[in-house]
Protein backbone atom coordinates (compact mmCIF):
# COMPACT_ATOMS: atom_id res chain seq x y z
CA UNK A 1 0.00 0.00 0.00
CA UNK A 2 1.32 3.53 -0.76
CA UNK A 3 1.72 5.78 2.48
CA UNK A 4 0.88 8.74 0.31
CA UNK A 5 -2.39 9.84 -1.89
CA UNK A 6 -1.76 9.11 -5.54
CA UNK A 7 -2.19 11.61 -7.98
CA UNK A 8 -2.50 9.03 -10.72
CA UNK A 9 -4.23 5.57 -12.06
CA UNK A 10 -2.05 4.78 -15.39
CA UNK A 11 -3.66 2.05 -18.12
CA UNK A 12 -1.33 0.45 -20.21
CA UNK A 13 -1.65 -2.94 -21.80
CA UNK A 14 -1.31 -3.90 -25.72
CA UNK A 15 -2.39 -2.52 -28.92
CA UNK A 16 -6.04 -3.94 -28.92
CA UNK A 17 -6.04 -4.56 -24.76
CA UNK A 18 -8.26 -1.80 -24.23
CA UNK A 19 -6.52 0.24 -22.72
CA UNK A 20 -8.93 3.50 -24.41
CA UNK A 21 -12.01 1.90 -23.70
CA UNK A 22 -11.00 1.08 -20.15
CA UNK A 23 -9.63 4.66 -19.07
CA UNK A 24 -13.08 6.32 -20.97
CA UNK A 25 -15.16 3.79 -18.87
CA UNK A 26 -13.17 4.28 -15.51
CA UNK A 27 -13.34 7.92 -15.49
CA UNK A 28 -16.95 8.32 -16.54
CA UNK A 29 -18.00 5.74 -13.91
CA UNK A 30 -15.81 6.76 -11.08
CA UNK A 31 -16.18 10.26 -11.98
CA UNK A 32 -12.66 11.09 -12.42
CA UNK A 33 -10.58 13.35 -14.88
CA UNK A 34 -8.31 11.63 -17.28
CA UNK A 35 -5.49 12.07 -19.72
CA UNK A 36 -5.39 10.74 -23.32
CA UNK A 37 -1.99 10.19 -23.86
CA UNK A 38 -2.86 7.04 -26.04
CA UNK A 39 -3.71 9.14 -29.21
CA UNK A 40 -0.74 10.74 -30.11
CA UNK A 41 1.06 8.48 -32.19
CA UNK A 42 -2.53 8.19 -34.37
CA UNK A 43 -2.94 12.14 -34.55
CA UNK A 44 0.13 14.30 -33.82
CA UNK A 45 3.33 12.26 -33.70
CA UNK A 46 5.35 13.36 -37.12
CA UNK A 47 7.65 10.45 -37.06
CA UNK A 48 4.25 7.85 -37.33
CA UNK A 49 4.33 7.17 -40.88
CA UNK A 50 8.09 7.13 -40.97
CA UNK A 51 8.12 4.57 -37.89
CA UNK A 52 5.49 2.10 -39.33
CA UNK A 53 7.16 1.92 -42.73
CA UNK A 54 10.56 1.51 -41.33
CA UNK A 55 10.27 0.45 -37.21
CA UNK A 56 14.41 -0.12 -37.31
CA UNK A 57 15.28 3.16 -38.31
CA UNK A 58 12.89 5.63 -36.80
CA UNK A 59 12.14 3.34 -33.58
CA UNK A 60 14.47 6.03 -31.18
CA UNK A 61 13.38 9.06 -32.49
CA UNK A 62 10.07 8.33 -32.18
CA UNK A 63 9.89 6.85 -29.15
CA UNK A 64 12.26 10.27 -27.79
CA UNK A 65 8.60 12.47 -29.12
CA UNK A 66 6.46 10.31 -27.48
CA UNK A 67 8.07 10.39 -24.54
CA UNK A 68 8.49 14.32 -24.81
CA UNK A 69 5.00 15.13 -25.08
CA UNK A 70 3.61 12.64 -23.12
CA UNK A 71 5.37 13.98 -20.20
CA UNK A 72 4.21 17.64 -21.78
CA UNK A 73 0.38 16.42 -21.38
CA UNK A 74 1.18 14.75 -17.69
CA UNK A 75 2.45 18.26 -17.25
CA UNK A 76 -0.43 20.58 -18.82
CA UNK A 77 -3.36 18.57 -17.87
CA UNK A 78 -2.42 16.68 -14.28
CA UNK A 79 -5.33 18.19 -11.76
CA UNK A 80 -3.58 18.78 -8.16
CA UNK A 81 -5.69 16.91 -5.63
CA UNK A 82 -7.48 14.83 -7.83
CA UNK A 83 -6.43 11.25 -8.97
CA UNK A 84 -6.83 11.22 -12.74
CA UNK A 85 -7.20 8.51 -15.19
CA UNK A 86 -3.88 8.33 -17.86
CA UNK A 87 -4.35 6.37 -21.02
CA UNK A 88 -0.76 5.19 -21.58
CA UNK A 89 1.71 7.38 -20.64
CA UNK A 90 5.27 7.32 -19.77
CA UNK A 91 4.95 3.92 -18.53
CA UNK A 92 4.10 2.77 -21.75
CA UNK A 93 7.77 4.92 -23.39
CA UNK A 94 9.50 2.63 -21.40
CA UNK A 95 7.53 -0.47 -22.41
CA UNK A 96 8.02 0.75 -26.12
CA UNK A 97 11.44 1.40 -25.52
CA UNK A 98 12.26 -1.80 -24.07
CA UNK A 99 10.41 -3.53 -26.75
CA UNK A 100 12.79 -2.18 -29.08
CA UNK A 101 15.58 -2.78 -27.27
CA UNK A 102 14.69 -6.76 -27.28
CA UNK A 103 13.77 -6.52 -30.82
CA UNK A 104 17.51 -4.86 -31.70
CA UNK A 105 15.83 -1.77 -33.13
CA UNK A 106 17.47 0.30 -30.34
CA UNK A 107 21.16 0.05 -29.86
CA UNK A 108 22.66 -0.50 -26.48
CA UNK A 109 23.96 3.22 -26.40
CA UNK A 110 20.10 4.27 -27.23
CA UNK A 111 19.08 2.47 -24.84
CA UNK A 112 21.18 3.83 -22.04
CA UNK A 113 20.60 7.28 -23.64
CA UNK A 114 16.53 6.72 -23.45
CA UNK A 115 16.37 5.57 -19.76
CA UNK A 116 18.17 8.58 -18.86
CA UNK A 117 15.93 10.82 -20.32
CA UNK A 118 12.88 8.60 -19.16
CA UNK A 119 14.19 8.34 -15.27
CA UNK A 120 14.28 12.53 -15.56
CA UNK A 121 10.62 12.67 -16.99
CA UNK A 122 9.16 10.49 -14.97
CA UNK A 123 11.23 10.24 -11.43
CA UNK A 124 7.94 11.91 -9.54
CA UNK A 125 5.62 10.46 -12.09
CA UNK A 126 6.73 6.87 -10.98
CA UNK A 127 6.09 7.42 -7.43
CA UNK A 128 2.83 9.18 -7.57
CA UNK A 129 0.66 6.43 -9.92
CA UNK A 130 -0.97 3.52 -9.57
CA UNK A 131 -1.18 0.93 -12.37
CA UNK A 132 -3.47 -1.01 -14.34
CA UNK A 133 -2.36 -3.62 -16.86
CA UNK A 134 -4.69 -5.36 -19.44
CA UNK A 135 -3.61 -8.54 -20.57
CA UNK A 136 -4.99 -10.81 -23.25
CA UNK A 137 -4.28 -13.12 -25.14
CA UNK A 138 -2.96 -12.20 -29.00
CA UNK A 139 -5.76 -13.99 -30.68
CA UNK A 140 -8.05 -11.63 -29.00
CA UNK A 141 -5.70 -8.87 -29.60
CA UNK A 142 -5.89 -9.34 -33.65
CA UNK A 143 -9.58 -9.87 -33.49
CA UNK A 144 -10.06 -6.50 -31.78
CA UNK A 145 -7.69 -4.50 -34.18
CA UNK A 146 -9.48 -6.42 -37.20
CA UNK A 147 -12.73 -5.70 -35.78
CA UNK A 148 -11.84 -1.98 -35.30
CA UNK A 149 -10.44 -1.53 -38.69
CA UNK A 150 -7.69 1.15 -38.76
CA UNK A 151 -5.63 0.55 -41.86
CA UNK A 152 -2.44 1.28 -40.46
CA UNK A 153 -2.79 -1.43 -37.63
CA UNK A 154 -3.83 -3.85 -40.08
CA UNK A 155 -0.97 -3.10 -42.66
CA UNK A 156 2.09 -3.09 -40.29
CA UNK A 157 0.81 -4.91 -36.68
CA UNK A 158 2.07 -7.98 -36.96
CA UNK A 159 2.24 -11.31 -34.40
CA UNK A 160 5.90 -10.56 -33.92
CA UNK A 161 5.70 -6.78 -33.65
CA UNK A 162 2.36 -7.23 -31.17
CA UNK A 163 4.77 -10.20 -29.41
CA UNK A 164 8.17 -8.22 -28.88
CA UNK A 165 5.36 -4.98 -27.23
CA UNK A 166 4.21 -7.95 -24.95
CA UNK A 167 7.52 -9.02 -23.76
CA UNK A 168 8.09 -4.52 -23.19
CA UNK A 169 5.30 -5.31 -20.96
CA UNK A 170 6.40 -7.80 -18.95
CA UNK A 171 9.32 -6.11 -18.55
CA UNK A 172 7.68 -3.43 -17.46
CA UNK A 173 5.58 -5.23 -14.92
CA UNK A 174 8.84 -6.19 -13.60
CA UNK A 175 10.02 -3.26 -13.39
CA UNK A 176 7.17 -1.74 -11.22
CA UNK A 177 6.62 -4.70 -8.93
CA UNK A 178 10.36 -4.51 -7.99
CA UNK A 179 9.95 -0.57 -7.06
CA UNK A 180 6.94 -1.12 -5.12
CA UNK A 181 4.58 0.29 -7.67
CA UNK A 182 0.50 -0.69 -6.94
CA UNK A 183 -0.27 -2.80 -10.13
CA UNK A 184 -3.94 -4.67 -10.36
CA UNK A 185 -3.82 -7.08 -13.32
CA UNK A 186 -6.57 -7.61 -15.52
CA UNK A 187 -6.43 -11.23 -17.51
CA UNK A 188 -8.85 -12.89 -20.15
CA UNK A 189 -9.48 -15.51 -17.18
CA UNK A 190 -11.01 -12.86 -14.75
CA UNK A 191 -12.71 -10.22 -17.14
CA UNK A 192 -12.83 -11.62 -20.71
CA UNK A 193 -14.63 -8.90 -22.35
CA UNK A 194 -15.79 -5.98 -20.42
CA UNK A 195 -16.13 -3.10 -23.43
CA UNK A 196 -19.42 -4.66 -25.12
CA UNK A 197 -20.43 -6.45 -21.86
CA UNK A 198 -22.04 -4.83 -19.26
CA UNK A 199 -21.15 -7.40 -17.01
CA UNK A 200 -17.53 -7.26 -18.42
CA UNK A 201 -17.63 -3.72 -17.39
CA UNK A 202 -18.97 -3.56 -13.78
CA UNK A 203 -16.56 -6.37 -12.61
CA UNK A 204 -13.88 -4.55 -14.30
CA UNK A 205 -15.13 -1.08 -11.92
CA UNK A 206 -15.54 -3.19 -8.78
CA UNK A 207 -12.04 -4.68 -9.49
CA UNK A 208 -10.90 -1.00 -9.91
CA UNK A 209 -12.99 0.29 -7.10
CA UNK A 210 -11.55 -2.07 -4.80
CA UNK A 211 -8.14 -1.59 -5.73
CA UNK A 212 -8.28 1.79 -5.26
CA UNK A 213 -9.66 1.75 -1.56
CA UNK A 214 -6.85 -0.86 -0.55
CA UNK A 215 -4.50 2.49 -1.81
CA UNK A 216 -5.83 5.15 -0.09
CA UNK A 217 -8.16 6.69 -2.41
């Protein structure tokens, strides 16, 4: 349990996971402001189309502008005093960094380079969020991006791209369990499908709700 108030609940999880769906449904039920952090690389990034045509060479400098402005929005939209809901985030520029770094598309320098700047972005960010992961299974994964249809995803995501960002995550879950970071796990086994069930959805908000009160919000 964390001895202080946090400031944040962070969602991360896989492309397809649900991460979106989860934060919208989260806020609006619990009443909670919220970040969308998740969008950037579909609206604003600059380096997107480079990245997806050619992940080896533009992998560092894209992940360096995500990681820029998500810690700009953290920044600009954080509400003092009231825990709010962030949809990705810098947790998920380390996963993606990571990733790459297992994958080879980040060089060992990079990599040194890109925690660096991470641990200096998010040094107060780490200590003031809790965490939610999403975790399913890649079959369901590829049956939610085919069901949702963005071109891009379906050109370029494929079972070894969407398996190396898995691997980020683990890491990542690692990573936060050994620095005492709060981290409830969602699995296909406990909530299958929770954003066209309604059942899905309020065990998903008790399982929040609950994990919440055990950290002092």
């Amino acid at each position: 349990m964390t001895s202080k108030k946090p400031q944040f609940f962070t969602i991360i999880g896989n492309i397809g996971s649900g991460k979106s769906e989860a934060a919208k449904l989260i806020s609006t039920t619990l009443k909670l402001p919220s970040i969308d952090a998740d969008s950037l690389f579909q609206t604003v990034d600059p380096f997107a189309k480079n990245y997806l045509k050619d992940i080896s060479r533009w992998a560092f400098t894209n992940e360096l502008w995500l990681m820029v402005n998500r810690a700009k929005l953290i920044e600009e939209q954080a509400k003092p005093g009231e825990l709010t809901v962030v949809d990705s985030g810098l947790l998920m520029s380390w996963m993606y960094g990571r990733a790459h770094r297992l994958a080879g598309e980040f060089t060992e320098k990079e990599w040194r380079f890109y925690k660096q700047l991470y641990n200096h972005f998010a040094q107060n960010f780490m200590s003031k969020t809790l965490v939610l992961r999403l975790k399913y299974a890649q079959k369901t994964l590829f049956e939610r991006i085919k069901k949702r249809g963005r071109e891009f995803e379906l050109e370029y995501y494929t079972p070894e791209y969407i398996g190396g960002l898995e691997k980020g995550l683990d890491a990542l879950e690692k990573k936060l369990r050994r620095n005492d970071i709060p981290l409830l796990k969602i699995t296909e086994k406990n909530v299958p499908e929770f954003v066209e069930s309604k059942s899905g959805s309020k065990k998903l908000v008790k399982l929040v709700e609950k994990f919440l009160e055990k950290n002092n919000v």
